[in-house]
N, C-alpha and C. Protein backbone atom coordinates (compact mmCIF):
# COMPACT_ATOMS: atom_id res chain seq x y z
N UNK A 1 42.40 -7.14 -20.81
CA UNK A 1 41.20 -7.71 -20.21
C UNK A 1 40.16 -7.93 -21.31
N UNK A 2 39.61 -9.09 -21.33
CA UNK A 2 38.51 -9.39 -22.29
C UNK A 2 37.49 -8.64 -22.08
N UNK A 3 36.80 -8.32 -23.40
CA UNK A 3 35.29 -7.60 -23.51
C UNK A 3 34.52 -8.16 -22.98
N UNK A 4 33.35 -7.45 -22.13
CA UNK A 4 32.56 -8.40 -21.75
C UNK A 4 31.36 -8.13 -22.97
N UNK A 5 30.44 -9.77 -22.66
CA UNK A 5 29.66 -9.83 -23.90
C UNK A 5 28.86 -8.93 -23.71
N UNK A 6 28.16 -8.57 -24.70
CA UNK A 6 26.50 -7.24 -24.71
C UNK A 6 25.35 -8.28 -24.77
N UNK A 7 24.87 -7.86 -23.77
CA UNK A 7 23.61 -8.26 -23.40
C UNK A 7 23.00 -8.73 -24.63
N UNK A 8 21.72 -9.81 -24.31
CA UNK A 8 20.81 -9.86 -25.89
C UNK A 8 19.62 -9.18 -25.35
N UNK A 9 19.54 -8.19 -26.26
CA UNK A 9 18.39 -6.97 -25.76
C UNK A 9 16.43 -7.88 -25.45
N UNK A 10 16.63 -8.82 -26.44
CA UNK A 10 15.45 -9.18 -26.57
C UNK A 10 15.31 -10.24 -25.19
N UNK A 11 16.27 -10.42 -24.45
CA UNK A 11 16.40 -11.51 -22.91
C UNK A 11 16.01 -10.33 -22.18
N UNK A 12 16.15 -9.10 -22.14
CA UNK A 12 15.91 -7.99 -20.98
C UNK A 12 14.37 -8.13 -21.00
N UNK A 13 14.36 -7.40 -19.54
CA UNK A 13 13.02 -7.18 -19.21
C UNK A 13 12.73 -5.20 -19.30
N UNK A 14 13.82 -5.29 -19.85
CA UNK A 14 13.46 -3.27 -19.35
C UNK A 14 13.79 -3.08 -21.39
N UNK A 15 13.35 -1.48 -21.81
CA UNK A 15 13.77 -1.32 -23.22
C UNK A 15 12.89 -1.63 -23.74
N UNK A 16 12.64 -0.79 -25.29
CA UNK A 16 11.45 -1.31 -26.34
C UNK A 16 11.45 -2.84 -26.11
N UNK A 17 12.21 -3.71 -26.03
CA UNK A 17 11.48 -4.99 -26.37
C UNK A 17 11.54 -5.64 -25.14
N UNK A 18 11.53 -5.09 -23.96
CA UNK A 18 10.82 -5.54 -22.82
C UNK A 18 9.47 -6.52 -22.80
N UNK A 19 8.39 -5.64 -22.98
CA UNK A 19 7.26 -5.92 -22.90
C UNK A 19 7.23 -7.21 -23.75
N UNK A 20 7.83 -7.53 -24.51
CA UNK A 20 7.92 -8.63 -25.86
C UNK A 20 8.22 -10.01 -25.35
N UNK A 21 9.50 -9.74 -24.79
CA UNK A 21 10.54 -10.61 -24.12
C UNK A 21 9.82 -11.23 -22.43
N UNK A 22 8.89 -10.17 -21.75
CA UNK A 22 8.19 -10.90 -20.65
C UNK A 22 7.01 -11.37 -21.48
N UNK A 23 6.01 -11.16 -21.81
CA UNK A 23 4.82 -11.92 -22.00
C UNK A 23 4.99 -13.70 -22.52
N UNK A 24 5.68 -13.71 -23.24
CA UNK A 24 5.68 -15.36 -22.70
C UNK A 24 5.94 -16.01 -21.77
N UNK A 25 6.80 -15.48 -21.13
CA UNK A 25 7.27 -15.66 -19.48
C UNK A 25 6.16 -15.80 -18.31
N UNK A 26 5.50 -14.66 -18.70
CA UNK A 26 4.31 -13.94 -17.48
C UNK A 26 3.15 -15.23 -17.63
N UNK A 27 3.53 -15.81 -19.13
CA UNK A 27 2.08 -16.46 -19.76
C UNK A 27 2.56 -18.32 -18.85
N UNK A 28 4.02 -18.19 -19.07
CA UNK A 28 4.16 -19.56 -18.17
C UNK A 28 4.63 -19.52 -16.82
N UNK A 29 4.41 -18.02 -16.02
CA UNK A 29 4.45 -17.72 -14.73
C UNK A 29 2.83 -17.92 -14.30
N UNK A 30 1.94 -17.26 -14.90
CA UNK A 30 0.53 -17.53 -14.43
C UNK A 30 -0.27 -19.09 -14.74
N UNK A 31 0.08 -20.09 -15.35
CA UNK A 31 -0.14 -20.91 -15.95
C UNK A 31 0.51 -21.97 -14.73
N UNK A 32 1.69 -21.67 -14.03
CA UNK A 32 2.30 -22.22 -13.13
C UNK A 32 1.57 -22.22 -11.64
N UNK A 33 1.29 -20.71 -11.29
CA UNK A 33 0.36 -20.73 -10.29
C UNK A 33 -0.56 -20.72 -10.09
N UNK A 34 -1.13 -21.00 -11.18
CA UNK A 34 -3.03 -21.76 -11.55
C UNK A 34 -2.74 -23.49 -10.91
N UNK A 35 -1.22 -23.86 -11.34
CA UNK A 35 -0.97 -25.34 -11.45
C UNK A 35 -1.05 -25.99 -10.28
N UNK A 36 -0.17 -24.86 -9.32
CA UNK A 36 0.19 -24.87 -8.26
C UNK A 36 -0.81 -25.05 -7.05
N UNK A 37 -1.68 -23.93 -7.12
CA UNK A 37 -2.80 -23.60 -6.37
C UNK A 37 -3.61 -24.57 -6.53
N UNK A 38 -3.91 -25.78 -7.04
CA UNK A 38 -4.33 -26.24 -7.82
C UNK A 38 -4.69 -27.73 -6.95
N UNK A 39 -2.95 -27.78 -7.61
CA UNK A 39 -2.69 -29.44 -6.23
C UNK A 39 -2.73 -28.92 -5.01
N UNK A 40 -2.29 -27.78 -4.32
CA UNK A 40 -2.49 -27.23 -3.39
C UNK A 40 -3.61 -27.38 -2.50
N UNK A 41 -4.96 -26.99 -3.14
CA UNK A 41 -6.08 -27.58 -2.78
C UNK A 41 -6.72 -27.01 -1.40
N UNK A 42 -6.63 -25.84 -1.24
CA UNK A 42 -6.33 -25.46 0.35
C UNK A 42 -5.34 -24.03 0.67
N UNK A 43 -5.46 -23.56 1.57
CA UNK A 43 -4.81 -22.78 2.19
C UNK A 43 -2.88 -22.85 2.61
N UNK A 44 -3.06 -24.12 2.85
CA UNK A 44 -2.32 -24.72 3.37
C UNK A 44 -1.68 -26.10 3.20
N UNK A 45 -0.65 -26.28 2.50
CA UNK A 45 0.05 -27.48 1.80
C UNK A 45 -0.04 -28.50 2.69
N UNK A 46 -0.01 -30.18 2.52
CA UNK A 46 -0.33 -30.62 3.37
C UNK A 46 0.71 -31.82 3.95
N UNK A 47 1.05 -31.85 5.54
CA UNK A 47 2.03 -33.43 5.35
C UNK A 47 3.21 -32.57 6.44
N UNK A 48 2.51 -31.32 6.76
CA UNK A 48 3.95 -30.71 7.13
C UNK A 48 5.23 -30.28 6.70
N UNK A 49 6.00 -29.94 7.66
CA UNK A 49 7.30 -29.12 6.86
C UNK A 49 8.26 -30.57 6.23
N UNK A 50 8.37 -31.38 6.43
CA UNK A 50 9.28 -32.75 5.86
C UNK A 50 8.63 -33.23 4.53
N UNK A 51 7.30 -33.15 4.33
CA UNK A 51 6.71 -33.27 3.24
C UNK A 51 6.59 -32.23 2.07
N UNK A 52 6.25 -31.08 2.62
CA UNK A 52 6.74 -29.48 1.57
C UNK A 52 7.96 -29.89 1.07
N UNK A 53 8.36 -30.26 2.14
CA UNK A 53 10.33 -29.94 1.55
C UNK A 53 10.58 -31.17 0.45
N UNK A 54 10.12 -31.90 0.21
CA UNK A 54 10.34 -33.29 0.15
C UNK A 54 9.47 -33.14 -1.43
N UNK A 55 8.22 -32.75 -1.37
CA UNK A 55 7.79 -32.38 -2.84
C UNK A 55 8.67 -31.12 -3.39
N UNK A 56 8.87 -30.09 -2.58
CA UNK A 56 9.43 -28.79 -3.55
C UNK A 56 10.98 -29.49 -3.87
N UNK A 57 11.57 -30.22 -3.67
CA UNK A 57 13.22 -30.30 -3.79
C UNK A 57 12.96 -31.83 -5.08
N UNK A 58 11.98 -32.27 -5.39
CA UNK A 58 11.73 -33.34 -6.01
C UNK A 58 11.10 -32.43 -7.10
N UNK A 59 10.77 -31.56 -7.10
CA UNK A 59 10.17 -30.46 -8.25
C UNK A 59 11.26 -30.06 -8.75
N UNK A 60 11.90 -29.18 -8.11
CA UNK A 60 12.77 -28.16 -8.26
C UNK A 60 13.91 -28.78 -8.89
N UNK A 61 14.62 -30.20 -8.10
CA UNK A 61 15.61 -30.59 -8.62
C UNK A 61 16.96 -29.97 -7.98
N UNK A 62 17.82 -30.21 -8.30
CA UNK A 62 19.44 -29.63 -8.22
C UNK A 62 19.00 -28.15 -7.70
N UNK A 63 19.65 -27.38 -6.45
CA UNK A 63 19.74 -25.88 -6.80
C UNK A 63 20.64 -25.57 -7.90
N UNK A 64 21.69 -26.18 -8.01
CA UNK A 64 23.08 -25.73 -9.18
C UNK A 64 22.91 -26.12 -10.08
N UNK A 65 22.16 -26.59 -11.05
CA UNK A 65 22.32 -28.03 -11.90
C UNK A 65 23.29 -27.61 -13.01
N UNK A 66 24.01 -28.70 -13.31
CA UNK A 66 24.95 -28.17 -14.33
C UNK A 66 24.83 -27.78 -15.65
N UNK A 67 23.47 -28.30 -16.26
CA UNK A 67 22.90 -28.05 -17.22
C UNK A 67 21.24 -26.75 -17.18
N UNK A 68 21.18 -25.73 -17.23
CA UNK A 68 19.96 -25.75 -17.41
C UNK A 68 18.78 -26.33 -18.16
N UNK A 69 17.44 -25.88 -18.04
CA UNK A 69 16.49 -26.87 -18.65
C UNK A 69 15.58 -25.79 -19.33
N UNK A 70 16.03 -24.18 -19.16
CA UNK A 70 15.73 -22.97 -20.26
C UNK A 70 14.87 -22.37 -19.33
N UNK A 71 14.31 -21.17 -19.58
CA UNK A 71 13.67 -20.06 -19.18
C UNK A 71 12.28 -20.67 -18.61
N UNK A 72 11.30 -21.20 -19.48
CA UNK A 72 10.00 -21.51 -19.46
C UNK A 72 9.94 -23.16 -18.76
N UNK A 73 10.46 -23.82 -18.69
CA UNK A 73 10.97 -25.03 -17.69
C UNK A 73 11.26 -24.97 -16.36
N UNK A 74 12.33 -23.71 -16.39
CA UNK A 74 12.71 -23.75 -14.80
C UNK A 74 11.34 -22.91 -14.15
N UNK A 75 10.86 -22.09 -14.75
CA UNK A 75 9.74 -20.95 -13.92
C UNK A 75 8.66 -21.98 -14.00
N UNK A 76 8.08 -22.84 -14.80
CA UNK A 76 7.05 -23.96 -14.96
C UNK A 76 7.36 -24.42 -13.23
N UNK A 77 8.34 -25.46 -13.25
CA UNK A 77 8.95 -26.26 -12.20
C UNK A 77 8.91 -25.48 -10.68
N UNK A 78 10.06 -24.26 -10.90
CA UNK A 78 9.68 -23.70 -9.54
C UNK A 78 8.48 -22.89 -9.44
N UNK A 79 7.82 -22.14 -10.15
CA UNK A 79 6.80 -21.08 -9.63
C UNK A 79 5.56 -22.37 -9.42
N UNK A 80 5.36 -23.43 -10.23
CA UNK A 80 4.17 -24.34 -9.49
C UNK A 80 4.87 -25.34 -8.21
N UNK A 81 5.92 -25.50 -7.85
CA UNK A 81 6.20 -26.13 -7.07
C UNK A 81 6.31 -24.90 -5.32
N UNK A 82 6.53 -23.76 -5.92
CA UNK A 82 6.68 -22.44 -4.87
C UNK A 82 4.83 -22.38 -4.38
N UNK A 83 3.83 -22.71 -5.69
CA UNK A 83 2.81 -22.20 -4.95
C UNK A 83 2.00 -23.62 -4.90
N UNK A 84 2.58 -24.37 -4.86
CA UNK A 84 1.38 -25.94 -4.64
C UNK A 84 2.03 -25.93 -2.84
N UNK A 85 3.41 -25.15 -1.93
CA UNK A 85 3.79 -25.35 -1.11
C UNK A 85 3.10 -24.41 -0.46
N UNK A 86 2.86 -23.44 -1.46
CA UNK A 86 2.50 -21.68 -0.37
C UNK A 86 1.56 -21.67 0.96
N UNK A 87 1.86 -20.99 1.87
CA UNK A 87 0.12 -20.53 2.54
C UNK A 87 -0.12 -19.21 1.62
N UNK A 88 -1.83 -19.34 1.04
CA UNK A 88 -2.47 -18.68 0.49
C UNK A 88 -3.47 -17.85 1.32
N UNK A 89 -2.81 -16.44 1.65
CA UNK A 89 -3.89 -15.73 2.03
C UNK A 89 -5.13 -14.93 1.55
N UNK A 90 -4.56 -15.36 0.33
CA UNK A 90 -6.39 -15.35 -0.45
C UNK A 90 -7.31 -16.35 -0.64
N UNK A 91 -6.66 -17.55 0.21
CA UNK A 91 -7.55 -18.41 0.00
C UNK A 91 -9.07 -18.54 1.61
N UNK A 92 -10.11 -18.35 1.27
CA UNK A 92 -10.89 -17.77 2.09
C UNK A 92 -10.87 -18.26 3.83
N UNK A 93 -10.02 -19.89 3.93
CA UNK A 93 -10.61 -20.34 5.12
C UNK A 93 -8.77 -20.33 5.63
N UNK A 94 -7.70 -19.10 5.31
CA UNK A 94 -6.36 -18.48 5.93
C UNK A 94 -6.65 -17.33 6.41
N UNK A 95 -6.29 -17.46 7.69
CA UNK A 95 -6.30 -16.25 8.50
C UNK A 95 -4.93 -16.08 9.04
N UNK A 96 -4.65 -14.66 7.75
CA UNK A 96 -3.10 -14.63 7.99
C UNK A 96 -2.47 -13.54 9.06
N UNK A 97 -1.47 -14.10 9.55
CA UNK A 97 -0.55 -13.57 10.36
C UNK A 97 -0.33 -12.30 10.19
N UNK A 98 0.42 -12.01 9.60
CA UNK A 98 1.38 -10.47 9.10
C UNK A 98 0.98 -10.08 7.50
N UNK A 99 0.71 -11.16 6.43
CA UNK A 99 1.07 -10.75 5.60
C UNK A 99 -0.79 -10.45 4.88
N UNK A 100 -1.44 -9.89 4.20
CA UNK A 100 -2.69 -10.16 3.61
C UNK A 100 -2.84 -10.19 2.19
N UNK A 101 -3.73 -10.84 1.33
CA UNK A 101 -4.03 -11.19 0.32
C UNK A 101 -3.75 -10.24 -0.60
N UNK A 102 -2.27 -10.63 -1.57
CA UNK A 102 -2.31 -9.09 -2.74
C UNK A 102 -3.56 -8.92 -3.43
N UNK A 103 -3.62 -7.66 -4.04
CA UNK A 103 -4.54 -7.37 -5.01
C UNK A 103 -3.86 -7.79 -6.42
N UNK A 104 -4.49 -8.16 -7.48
CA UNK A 104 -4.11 -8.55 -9.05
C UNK A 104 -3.44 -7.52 -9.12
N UNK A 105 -4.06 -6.54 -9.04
CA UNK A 105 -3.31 -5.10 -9.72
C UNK A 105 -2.24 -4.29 -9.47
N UNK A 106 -1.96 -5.17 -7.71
CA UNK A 106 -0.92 -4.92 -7.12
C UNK A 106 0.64 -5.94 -7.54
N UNK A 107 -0.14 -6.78 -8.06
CA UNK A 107 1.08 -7.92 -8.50
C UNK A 107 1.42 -7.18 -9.82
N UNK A 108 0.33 -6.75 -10.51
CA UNK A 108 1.16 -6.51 -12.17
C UNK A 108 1.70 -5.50 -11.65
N UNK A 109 1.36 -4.37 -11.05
CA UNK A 109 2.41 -2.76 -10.63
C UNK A 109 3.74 -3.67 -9.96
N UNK A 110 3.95 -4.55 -9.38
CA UNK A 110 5.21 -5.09 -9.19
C UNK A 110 6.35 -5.45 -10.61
N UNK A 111 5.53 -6.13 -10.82
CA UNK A 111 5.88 -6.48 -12.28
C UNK A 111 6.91 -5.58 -13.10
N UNK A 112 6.10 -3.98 -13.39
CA UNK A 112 6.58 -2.93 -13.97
C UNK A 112 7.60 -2.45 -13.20
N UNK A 113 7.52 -2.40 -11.97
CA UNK A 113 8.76 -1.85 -11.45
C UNK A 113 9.79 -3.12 -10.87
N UNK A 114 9.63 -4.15 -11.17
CA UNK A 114 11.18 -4.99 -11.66
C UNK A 114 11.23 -4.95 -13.08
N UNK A 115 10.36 -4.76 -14.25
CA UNK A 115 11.01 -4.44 -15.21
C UNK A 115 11.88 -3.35 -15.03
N UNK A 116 11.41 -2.44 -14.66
CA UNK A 116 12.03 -0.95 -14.84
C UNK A 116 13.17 -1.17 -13.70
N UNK A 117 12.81 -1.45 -12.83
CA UNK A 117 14.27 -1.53 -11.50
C UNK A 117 15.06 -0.15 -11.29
N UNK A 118 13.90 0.56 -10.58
CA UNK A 118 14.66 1.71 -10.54
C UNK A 118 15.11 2.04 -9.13
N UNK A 119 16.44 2.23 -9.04
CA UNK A 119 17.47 2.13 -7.90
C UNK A 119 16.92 3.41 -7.03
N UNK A 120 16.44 3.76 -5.78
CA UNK A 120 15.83 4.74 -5.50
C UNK A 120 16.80 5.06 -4.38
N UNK A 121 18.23 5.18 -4.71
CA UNK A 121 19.04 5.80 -3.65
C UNK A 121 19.34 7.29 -4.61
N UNK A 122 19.68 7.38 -5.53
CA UNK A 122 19.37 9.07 -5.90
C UNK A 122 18.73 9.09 -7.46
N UNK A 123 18.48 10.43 -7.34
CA UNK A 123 17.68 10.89 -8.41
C UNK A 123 18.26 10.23 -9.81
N UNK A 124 19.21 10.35 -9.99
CA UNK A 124 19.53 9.92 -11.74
C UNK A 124 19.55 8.29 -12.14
N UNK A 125 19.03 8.03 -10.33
CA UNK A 125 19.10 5.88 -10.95
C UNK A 125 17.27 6.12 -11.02
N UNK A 126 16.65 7.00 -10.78
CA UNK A 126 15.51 7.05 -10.34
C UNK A 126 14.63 8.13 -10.70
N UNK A 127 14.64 8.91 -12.00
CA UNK A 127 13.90 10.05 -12.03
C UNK A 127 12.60 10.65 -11.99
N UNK A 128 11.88 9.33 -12.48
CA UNK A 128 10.82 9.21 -12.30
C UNK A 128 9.88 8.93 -11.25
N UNK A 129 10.24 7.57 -10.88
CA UNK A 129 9.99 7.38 -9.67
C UNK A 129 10.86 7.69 -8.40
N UNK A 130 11.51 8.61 -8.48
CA UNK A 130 11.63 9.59 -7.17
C UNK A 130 10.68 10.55 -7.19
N UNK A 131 10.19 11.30 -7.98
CA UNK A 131 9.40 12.01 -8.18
C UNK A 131 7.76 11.80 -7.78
N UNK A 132 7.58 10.60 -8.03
CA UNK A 132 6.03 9.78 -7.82
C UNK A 132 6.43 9.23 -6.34
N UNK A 133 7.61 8.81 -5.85
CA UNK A 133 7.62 8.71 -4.52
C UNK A 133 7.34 10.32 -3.41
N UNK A 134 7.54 10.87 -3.53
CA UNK A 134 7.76 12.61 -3.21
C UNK A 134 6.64 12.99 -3.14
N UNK A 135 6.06 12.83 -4.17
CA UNK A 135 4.11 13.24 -4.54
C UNK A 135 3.31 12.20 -3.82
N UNK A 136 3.56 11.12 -3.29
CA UNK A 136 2.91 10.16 -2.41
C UNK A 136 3.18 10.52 -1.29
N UNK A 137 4.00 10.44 -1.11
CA UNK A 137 4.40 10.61 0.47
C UNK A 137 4.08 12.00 1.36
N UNK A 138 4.20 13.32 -0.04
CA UNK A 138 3.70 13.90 0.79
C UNK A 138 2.25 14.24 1.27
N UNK A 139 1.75 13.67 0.01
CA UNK A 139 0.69 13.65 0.37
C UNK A 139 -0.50 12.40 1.40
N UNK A 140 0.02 11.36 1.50
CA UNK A 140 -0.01 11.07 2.84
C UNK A 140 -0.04 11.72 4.23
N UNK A 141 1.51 12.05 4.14
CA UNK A 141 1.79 13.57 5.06
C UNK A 141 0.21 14.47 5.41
N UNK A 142 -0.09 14.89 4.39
CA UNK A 142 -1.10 15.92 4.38
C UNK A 142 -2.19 15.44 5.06
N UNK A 143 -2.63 13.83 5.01
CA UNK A 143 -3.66 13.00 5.41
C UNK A 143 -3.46 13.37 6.89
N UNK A 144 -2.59 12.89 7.07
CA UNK A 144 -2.09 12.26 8.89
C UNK A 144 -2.05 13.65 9.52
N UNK A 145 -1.22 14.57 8.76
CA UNK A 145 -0.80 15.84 9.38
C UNK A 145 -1.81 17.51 8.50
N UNK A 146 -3.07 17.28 8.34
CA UNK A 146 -4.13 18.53 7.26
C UNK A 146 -2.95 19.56 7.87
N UNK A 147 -2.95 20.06 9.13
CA UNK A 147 -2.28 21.42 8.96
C UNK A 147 -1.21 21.74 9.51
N UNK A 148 -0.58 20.89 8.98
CA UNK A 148 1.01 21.04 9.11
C UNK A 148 1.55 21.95 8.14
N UNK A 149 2.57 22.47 8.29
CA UNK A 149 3.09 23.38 7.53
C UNK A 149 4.74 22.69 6.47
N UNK A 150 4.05 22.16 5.49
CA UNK A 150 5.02 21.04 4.19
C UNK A 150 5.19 20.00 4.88
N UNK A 151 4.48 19.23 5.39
CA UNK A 151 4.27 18.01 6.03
C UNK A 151 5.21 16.74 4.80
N UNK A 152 5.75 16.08 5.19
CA UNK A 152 6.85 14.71 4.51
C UNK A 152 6.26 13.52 4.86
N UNK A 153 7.46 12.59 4.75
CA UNK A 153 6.41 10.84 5.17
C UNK A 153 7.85 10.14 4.72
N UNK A 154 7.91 9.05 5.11
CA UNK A 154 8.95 7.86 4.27
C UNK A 154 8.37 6.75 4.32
N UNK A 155 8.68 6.22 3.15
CA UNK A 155 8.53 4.61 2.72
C UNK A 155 9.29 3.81 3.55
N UNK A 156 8.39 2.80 4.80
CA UNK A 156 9.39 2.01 4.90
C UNK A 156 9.25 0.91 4.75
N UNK A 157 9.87 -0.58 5.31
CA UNK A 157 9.59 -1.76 4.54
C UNK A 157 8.96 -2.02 5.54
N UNK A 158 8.73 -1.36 6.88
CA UNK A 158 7.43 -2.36 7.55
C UNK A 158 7.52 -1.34 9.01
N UNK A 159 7.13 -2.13 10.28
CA UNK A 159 6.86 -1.33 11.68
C UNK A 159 8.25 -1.64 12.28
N UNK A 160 9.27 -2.28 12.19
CA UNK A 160 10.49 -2.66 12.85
C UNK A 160 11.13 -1.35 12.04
N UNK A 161 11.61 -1.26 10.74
CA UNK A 161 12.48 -0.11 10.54
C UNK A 161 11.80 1.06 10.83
N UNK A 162 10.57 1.30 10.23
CA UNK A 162 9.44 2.33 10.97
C UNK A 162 9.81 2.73 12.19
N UNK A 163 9.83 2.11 13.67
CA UNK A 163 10.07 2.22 15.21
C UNK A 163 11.65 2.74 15.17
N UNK A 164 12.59 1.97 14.62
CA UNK A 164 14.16 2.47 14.25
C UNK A 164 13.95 4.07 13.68
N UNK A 165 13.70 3.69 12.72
CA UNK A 165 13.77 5.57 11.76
C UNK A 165 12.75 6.78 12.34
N UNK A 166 12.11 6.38 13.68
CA UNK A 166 11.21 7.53 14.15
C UNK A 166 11.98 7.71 15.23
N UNK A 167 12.56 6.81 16.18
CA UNK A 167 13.78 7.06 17.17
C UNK A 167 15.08 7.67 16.67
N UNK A 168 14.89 7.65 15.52
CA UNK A 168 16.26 7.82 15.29
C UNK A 168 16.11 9.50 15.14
N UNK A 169 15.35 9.81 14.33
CA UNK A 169 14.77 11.39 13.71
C UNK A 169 14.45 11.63 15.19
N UNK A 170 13.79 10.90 16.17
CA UNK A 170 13.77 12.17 17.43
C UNK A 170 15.44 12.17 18.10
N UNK A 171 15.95 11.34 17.88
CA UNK A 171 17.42 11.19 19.09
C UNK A 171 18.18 12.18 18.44
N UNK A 172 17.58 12.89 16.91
CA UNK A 172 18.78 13.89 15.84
C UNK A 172 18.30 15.15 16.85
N UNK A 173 16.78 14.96 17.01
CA UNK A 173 15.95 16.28 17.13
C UNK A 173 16.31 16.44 18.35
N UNK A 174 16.18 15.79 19.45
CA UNK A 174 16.37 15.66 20.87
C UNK A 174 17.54 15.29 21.67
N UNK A 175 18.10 15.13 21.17
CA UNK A 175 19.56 14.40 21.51
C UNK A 175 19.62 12.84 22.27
N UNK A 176 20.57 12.35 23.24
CA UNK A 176 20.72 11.09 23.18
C UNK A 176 20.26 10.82 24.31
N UNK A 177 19.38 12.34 25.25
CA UNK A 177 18.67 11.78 26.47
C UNK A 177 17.51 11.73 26.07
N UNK A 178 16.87 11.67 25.12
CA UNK A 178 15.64 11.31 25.10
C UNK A 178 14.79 9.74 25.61
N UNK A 179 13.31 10.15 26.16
CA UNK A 179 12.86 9.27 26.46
C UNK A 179 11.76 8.97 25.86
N UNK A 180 12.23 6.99 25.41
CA UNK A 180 11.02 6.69 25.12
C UNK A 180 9.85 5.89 25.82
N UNK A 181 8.70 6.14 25.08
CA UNK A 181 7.55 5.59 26.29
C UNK A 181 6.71 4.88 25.26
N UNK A 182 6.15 3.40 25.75
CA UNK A 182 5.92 2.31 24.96
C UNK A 182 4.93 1.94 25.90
N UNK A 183 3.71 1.03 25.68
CA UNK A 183 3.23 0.59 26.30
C UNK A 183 3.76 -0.68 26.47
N UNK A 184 2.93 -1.72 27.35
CA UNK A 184 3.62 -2.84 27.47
C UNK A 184 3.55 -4.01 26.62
N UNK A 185 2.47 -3.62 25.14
CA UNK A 185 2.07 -4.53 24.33
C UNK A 185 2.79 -4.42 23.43
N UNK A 186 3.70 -3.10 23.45
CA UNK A 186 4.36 -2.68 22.36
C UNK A 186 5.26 -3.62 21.34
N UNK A 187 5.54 -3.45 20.66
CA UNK A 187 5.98 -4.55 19.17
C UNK A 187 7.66 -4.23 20.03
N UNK A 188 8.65 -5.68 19.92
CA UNK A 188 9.18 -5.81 20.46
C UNK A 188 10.69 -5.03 19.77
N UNK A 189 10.84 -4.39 18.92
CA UNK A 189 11.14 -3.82 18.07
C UNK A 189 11.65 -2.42 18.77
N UNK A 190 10.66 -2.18 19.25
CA UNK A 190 10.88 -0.48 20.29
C UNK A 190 12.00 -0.56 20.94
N UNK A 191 12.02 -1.55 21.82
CA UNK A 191 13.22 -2.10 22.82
C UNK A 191 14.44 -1.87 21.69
N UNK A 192 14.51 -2.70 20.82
CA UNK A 192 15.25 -3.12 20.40
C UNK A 192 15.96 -2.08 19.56
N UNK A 193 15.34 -1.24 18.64
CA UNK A 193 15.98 0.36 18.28
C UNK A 193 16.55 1.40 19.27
N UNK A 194 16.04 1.47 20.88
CA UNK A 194 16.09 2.43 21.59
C UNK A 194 17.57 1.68 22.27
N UNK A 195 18.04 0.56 22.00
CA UNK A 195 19.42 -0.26 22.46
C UNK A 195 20.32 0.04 20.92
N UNK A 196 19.73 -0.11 20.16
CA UNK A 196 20.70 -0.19 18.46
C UNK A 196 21.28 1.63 18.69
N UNK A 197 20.23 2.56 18.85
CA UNK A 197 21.08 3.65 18.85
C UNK A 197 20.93 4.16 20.39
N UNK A 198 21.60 3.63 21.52
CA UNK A 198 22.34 4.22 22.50
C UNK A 198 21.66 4.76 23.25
N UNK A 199 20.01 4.44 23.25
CA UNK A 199 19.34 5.31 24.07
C UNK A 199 18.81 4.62 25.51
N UNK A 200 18.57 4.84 26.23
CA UNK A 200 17.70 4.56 27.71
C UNK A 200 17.13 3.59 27.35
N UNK A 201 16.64 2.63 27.75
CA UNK A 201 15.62 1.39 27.96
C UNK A 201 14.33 2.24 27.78
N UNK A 202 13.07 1.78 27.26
CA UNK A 202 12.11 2.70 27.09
C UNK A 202 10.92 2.24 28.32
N UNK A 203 10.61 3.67 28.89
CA UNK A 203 9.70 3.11 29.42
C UNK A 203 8.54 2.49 29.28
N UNK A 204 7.93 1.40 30.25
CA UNK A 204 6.62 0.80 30.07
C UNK A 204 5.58 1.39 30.77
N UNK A 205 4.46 1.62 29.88
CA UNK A 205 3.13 1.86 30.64
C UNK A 205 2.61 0.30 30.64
N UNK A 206 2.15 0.02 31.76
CA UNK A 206 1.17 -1.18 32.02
C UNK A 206 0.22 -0.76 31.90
């Protein structure tokens, strides 16, 4: 079986020459969504969904193309063509749905942890940040719960797995007659975990 090739250290984003290897990148990632935002002009791209589609695929080009056009070309092309399409909920006159306006500081802490990409299913893909997850959470815990006795918490990706993973921890605790009770405004999600693991229809308060 053939060797596979070794990476070129200076293309990574993680390793001493991480930091080296993104900043020109980052410099024609932000330069893109200045570009973007730009023609954008608005909250909200304009012409409808046949027209978005119709500028981003005339940007973008080929998904496959047989040739690339290099690192700083393709992120130019798509990251200003991704945000001249975007809804911008930082832009003052969007009033967004679900999602709200990142913070700067929250985009670069993203940043660092896809450089770093640390796998947080066990400790040795993750040593660090399992550790800084643990120290957050419990202390959260401590917020919600002052006098609980070693109060915990979990990260989840939103209120749908949230409603799943709190049914689920009571159906361990309580077994499989447990009942749940929802009001009737409740996020539709409730229903829908208390059927995924085997439990009763939940009741409604009106």
């Amino acid at each position: 079986m053939p060797a596979l090739p070794t990476p070129d250290p200076t293309l990574l984003a993680g390793g001493p020459s991480g930091p080296r290897a993104l900043r020109p990148l980052v410099e024609t990632v932000l330069a893109a969504l200045e570009e973007g935002a730009a023609a954008r002009c608005g909250p909200l791209p304009g012409g409808g969904p046949g027209a978005v589609t119709r500028r981003l695929l005339a940007r973008c080009g080929p998904a496959l193309p047989a040739q690339g056009t290099g690192a700083h070309d393709a992120l130019r092309s798509v990251v200003s063509a991704l945000a001249e399409g975007a809804a911008d909920p930082a832009d003052p006159h969007c009033a967004a749905h679900l999602h709200a306006p990142p913070l700067a500081v929250a985009a670069a802490a993203d940043l660092a942890a896809a450089a770093l990409n640390p796998s947080m299913d066990s400790w040795d893909q993750a040593p660090a940040a399992s550790a800084l997850e643990l120290h957050l959470t419990a202390a959260l815990a401590c917020l919600v719960h002052p006098g609980g006795r070693a109060p915990d918490a979990l990260v989840t990706t939103g209120g749908t797995e949230a409603n799943l993973l709190g049914l689920l921890l009571a159906r361990e605790r309580f077994g499989p007659r447990l009942v749940t009770v929802c009001g009737a405004n409740a996020h539709h999600s409730v229903r829908r975990a208390a059927w995924l693991l085997g439990l009763p229809a939940p009741t409604v308060l009106l």
